[in-house]
Protein backbone atom coordinates (compact mmCIF):
# COMPACT_ATOMS: atom_id res chain seq x y z
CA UNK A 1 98.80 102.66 84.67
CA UNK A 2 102.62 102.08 83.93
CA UNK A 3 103.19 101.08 80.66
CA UNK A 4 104.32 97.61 79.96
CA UNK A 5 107.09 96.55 76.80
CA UNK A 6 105.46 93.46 75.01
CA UNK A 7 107.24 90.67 75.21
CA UNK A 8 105.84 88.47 73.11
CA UNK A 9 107.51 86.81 69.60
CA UNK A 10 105.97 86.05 66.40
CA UNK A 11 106.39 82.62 64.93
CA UNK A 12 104.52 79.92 62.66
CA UNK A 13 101.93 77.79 64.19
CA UNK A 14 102.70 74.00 64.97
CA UNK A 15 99.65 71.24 64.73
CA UNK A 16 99.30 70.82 68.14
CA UNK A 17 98.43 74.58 68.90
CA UNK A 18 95.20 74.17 66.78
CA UNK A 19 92.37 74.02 70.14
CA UNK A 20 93.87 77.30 71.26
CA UNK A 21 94.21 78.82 67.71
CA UNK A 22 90.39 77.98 67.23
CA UNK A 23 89.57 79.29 70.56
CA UNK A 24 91.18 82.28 70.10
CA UNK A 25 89.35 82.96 66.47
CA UNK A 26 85.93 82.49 67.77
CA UNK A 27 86.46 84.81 70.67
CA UNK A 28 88.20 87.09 68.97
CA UNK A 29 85.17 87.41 66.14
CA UNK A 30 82.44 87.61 68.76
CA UNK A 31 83.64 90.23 70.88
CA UNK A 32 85.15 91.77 67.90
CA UNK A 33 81.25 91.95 65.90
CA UNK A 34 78.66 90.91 68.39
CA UNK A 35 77.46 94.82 68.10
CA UNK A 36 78.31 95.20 64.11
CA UNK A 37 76.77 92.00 62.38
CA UNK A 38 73.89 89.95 63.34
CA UNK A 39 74.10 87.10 65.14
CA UNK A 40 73.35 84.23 62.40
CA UNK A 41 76.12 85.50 60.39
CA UNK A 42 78.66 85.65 63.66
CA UNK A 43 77.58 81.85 63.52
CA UNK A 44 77.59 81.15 60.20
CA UNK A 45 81.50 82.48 59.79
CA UNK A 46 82.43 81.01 63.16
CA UNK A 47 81.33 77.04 61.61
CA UNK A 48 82.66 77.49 58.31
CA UNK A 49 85.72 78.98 59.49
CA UNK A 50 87.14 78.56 63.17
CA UNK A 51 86.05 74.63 63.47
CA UNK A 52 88.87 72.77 65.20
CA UNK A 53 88.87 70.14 62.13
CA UNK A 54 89.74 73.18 59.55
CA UNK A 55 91.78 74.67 61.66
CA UNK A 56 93.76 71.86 62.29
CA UNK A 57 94.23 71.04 58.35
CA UNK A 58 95.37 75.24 57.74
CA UNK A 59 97.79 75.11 60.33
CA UNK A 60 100.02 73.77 57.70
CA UNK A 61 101.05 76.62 55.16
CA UNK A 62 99.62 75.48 51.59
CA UNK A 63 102.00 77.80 49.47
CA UNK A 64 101.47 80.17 47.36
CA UNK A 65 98.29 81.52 48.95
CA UNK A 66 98.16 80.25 52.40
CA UNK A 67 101.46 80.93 54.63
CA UNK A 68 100.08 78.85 57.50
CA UNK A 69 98.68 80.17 60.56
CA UNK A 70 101.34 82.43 62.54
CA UNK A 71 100.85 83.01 65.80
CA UNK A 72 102.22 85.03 68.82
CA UNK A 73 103.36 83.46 71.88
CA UNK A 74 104.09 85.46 75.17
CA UNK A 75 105.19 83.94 78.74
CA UNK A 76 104.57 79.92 77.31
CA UNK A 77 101.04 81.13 75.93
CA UNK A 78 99.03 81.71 72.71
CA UNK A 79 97.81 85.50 72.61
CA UNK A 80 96.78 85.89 69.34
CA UNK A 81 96.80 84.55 65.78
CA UNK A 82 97.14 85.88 61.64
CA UNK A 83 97.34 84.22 58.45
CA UNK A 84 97.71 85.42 55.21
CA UNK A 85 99.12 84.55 51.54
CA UNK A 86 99.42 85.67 47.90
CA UNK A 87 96.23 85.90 45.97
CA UNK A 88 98.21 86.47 42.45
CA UNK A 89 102.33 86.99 41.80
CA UNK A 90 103.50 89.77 43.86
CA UNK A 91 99.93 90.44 45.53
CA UNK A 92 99.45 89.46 49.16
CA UNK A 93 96.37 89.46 51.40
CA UNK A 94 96.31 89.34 55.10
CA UNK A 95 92.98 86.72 55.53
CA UNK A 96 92.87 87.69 59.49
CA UNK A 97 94.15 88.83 62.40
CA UNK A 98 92.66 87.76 65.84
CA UNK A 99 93.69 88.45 69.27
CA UNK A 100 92.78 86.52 72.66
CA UNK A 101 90.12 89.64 73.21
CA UNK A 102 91.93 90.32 76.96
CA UNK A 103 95.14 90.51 75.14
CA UNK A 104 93.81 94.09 72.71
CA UNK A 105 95.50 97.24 72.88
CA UNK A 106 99.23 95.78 73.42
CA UNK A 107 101.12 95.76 69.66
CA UNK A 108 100.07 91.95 69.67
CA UNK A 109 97.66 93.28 66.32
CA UNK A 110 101.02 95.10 64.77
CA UNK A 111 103.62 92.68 65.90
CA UNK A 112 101.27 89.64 64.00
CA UNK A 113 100.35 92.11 60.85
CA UNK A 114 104.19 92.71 60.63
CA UNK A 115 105.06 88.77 60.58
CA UNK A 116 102.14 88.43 57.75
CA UNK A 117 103.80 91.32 55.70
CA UNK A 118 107.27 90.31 55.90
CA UNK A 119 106.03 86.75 54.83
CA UNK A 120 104.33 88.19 51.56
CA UNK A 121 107.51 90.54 50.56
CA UNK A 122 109.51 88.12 51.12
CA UNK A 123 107.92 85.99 48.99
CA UNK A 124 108.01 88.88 45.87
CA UNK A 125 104.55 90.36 47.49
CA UNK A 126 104.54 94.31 46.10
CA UNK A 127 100.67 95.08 47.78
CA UNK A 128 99.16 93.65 50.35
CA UNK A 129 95.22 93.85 50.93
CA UNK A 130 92.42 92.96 53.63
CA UNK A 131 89.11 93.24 53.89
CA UNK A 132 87.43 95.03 56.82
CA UNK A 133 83.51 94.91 57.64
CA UNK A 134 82.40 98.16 56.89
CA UNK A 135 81.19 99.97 60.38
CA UNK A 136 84.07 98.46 61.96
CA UNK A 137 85.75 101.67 62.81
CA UNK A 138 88.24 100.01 65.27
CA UNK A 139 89.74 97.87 62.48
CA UNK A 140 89.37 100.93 59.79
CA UNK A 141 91.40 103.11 62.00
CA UNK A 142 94.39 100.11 62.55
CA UNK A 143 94.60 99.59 59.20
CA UNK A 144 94.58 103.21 58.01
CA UNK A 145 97.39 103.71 60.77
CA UNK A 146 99.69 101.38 58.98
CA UNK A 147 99.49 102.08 55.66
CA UNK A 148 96.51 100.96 53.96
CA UNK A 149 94.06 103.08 51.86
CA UNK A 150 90.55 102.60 50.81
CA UNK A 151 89.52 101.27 47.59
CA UNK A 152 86.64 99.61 47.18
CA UNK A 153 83.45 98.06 49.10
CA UNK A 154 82.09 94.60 48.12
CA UNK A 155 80.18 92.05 49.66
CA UNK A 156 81.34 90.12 52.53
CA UNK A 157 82.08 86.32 52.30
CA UNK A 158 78.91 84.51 53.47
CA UNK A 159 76.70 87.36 53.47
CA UNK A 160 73.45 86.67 52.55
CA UNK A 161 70.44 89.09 50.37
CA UNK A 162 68.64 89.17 53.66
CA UNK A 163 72.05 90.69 55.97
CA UNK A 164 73.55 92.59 53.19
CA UNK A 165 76.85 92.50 54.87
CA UNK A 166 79.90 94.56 52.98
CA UNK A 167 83.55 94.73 53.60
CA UNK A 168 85.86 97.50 52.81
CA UNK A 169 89.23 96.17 50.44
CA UNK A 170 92.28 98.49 51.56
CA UNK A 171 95.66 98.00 50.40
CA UNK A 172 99.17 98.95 50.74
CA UNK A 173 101.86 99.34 48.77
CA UNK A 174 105.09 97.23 49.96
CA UNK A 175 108.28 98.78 49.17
């Protein structure tokens, strides 16, 4: 298969892109963990976090710690989506990366991480961190390819006692 040069461009999120945004965040996070984490907490995240009403109010950037959604845009279309923000002066965190799930394997994960990092050095970030479920050796492996080391495990947002769901924090330096 010939290889293809990605064309698509990085660039904030406007209001009216929030159905497709959404769409693209639940997709993303069921194909992404349908095998990892059970299915209650897929659901769970998916209604607290990917409703149209919420995502409508976030595409907005709420400054310091929430840049806005960013998205990227290729041939008039929405492929894929990140947000992130600082957490503390000079500490950023990337809150998530999703891609239309036909869209993986193109730079569409790099070209939207880059955007996100940029955003939080420009704005006096030193270290930027994420969290990645722990199993997910896909996401491991992306992250550890640009940068980020381990550090520590915790418990995943909306994890319950009965799913005992963790997340691996990595960080990077920003120079």
């Amino acid at each position: 298969m010939p290889e293809t040069s990605l064309t698509a461009e990085a660039r904030s999120a406007t209001g009216e892109e929030a159905t497709r945004i959404a769409e693209i965040c639940v997709s993303s996070y069921q194909a992404a963990y349908q095998e990892l984490l059970p299915p209650g907490y897929i659901e769970r995240t998916v209604a607290k976090y990917f409703g149209e009403a919420r995502v409508t109010r976030q595409v907005r950037a709420a400054l310091p710690g929430w840049f806005g959604y960013q998205v990227a845009e290729e041939g008039g279309r929405l492929v894929g989506v990140s947000g992130g923000g600082l957490t503390a002066p000079g500490v950023g965190e990337l809150h998530l990366i999703y891609l239309d799930p036909r869209e993986r394997g193109r730079g569409l994960g790099t070209l939207l991480l880059d955007r996100v990092t940029e955003m939080i050095r420009s704005s006096g970030g030193t270290q930027m961190w994420v969290s990645v479920f722990l199993g997910d050796a896909a996401g491991i492996g992306f992250y550890r390819s640009r940068g980020f080391q381990p550090m520590e495990t915790v418990q995943a947002p909306l994890s319950r006692t009965d799913d005992h769901i963790r997340s691996l924090r990595m960080r990077r330096l920003l120079n």
